[in-house]
Structure formats: structure tokens, C-alpha cells
N, C-alpha and C. Protein backbone atom coordinates (compact mmCIF):
# COMPACT_ATOMS: atom_id res chain seq x y z
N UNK A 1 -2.19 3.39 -4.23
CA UNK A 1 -0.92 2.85 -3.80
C UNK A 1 0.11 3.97 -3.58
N UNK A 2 0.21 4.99 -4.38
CA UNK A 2 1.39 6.44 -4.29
C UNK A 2 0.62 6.86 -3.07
N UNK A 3 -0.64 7.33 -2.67
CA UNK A 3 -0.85 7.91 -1.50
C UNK A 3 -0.10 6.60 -0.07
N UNK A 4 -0.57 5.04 -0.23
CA UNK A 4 0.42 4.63 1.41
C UNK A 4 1.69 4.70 0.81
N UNK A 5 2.28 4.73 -0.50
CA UNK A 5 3.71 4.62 0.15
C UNK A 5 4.34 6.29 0.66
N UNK A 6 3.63 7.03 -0.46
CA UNK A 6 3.56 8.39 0.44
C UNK A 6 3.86 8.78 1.79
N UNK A 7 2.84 8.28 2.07
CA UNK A 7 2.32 8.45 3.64
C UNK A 7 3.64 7.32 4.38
N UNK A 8 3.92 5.97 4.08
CA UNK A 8 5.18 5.69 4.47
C UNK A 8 6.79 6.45 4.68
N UNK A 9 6.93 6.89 3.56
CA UNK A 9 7.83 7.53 3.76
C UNK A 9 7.83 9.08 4.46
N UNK A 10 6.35 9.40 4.54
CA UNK A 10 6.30 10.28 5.50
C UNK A 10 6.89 10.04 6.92
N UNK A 11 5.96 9.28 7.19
CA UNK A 11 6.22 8.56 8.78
C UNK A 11 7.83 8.46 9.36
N UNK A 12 8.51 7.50 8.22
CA UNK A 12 9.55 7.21 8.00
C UNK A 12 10.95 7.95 8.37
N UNK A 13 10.46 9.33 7.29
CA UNK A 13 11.28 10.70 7.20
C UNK A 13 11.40 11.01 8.81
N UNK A 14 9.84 11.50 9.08
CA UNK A 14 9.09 12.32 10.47
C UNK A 14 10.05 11.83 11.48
N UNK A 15 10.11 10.08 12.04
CA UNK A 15 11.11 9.27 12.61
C UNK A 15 12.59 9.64 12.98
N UNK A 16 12.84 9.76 11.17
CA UNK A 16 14.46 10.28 11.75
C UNK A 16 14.97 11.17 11.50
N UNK A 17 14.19 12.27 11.13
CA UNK A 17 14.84 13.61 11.11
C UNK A 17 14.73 14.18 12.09
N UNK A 18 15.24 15.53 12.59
CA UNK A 18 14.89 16.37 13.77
C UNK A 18 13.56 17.15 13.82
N UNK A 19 13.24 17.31 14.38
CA UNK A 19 11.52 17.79 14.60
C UNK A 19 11.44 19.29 13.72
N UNK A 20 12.98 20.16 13.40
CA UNK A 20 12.60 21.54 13.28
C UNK A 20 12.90 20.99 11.14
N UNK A 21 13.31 20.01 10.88
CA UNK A 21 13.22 19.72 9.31
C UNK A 21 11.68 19.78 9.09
N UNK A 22 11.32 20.45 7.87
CA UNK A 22 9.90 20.68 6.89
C UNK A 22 10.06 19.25 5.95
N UNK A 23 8.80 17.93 6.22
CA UNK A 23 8.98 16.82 5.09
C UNK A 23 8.55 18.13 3.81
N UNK A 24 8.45 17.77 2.86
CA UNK A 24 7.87 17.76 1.52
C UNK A 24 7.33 16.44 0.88
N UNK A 25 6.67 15.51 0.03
CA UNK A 25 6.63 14.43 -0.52
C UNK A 25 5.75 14.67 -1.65
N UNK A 26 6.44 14.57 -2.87
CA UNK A 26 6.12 14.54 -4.11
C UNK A 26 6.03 13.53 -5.23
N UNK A 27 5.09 12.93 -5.73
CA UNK A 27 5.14 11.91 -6.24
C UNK A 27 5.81 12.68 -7.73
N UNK A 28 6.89 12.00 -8.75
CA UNK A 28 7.86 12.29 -9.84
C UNK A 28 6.34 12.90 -10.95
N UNK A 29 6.42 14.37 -11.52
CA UNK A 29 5.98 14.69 -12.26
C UNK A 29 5.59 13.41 -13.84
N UNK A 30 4.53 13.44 -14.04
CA UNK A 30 3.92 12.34 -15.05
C UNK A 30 3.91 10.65 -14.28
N UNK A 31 4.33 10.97 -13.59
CA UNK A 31 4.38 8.80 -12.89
C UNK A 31 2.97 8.06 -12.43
N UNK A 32 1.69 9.43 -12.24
CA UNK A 32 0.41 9.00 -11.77
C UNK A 32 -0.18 10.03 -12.23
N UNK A 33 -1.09 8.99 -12.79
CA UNK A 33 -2.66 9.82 -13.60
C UNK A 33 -3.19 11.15 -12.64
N UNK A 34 -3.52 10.96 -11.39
CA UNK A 34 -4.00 12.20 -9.75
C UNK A 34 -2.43 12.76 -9.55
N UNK A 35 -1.44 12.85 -10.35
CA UNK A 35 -0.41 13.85 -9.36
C UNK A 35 -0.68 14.80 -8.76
N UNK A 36 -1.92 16.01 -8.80
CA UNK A 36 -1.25 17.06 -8.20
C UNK A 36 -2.89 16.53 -7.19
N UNK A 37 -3.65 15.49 -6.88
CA UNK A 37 -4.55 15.28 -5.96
C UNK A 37 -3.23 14.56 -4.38
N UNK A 38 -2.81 13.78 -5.34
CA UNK A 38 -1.56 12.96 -4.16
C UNK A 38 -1.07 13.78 -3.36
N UNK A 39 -0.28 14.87 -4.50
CA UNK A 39 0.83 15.68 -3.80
C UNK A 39 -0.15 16.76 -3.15
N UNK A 40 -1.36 16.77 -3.27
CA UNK A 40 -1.54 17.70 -1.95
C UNK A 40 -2.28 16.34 -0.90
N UNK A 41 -2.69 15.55 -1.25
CA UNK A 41 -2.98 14.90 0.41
C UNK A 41 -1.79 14.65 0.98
N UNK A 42 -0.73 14.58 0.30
CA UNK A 42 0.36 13.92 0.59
C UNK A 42 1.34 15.04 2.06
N UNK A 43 0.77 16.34 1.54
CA UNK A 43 1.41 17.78 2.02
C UNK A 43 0.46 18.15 2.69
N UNK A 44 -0.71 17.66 3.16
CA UNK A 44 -1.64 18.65 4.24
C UNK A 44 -1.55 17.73 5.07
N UNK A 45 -0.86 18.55 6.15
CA UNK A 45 -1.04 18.04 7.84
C UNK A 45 -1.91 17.32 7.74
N UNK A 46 -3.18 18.51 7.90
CA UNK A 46 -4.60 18.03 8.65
C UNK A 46 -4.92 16.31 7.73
N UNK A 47 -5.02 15.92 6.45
CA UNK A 47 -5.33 15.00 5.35
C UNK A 47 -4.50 13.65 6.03
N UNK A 48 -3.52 14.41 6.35
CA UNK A 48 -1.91 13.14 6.49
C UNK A 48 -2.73 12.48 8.49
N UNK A 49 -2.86 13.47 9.29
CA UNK A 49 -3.31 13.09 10.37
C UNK A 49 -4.48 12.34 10.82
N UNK A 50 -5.74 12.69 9.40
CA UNK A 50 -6.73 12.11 9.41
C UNK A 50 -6.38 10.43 9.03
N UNK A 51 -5.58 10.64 8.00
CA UNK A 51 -5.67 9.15 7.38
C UNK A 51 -4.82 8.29 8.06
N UNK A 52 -4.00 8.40 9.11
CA UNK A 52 -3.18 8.00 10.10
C UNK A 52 -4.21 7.59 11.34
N UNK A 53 -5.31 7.85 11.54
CA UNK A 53 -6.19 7.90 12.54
C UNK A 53 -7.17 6.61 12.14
N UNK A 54 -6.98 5.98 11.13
CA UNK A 54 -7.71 4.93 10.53
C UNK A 54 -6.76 3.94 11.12
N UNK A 55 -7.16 2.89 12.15
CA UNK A 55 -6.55 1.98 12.76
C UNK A 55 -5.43 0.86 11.71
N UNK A 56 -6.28 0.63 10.35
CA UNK A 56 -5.64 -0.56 9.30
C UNK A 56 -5.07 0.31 8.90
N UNK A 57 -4.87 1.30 8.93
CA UNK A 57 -3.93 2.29 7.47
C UNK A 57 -2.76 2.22 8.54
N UNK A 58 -2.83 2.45 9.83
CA UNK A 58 -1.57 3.12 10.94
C UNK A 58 -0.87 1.89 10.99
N UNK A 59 -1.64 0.43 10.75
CA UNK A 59 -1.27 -0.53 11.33
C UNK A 59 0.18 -0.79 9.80
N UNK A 60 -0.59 -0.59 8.40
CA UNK A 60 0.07 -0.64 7.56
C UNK A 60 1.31 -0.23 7.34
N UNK A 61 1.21 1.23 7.45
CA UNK A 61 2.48 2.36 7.77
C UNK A 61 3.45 2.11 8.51
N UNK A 62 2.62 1.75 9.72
CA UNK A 62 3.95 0.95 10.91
C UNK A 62 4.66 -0.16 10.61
N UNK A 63 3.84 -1.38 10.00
CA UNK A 63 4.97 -2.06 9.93
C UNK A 63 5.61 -2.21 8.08
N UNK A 64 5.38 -1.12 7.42
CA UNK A 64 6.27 -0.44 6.47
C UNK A 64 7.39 -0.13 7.00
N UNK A 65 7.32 0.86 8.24
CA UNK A 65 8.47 1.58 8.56
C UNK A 65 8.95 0.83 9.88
N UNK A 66 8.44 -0.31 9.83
CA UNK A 66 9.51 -1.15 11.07
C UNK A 66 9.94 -1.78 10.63
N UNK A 67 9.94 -2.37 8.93
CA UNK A 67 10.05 -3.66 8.30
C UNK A 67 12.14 -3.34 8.35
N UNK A 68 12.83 -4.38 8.84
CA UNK A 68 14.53 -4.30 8.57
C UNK A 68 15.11 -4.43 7.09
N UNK A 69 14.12 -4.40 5.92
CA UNK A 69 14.91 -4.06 5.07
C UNK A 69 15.09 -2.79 4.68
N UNK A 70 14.84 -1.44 5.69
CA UNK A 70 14.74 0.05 5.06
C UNK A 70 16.15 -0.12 5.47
């Protein structure tokens, strides 16, 4: 579950910042048993692009970050 909302607020960020901002996304030190597995899928391009390429995961993400209560 920390890796899609992760990856949500990736997307999210990516959206409305300017293209030359660096995301970072860190799940809070002690909050998940895999922290430092998350926080690197969470931070590799290549990991973040693959799992975006899975049709149900993109479909998920998207309407995370279209939903009108952000």
C-alpha cells in the first residue's frame, strides 16, 4: 500500500511542479516494516516507469490523482 500511494503522489507532484524540480518520496522513518526497500523503488526512475507501464496500476494512479478531493 506505501509503494501506490507513493507512486501517487509521485505522479501527482510530477503534474504540478515544473519539469526542472527533483521529486524525492520518502516513506516517515519507522512507519513500514520495508522502509528503505520502498524508498528506493519509490526513487528509481527506471522501478517508478516500469510499474507505471502495468495497465491496472496506471489506471489506479490516475484516478488517485484525478480524484477532486486533492
Amino acid at each position: 500500500m506505501a509503494t501506490i500511494i507513493g507512486l501517487c503522489l509521485r505522479a501527482k507532484l510530477k503534474e504540478c511542479l515544473p519539469l526542472h524540480y527533483k521529486v524525492d518520496i520518502r516513506v516517515s522513518p519507522g512507519s513500514h516494516a520495508d522502509e528503505h526497500s520502498v524508498n528506493k523503488q519509490l526513487n528509481d526512475k527506471e522501478r517508478v516507469v516500469a510499474a507505471l507501464e502495468n495497465p491496472n496500476l496506471r489506471q489506479l494512479v490516475d484516478e488517485c490523482i484525478s480524484s477532486s478531493e486533492m
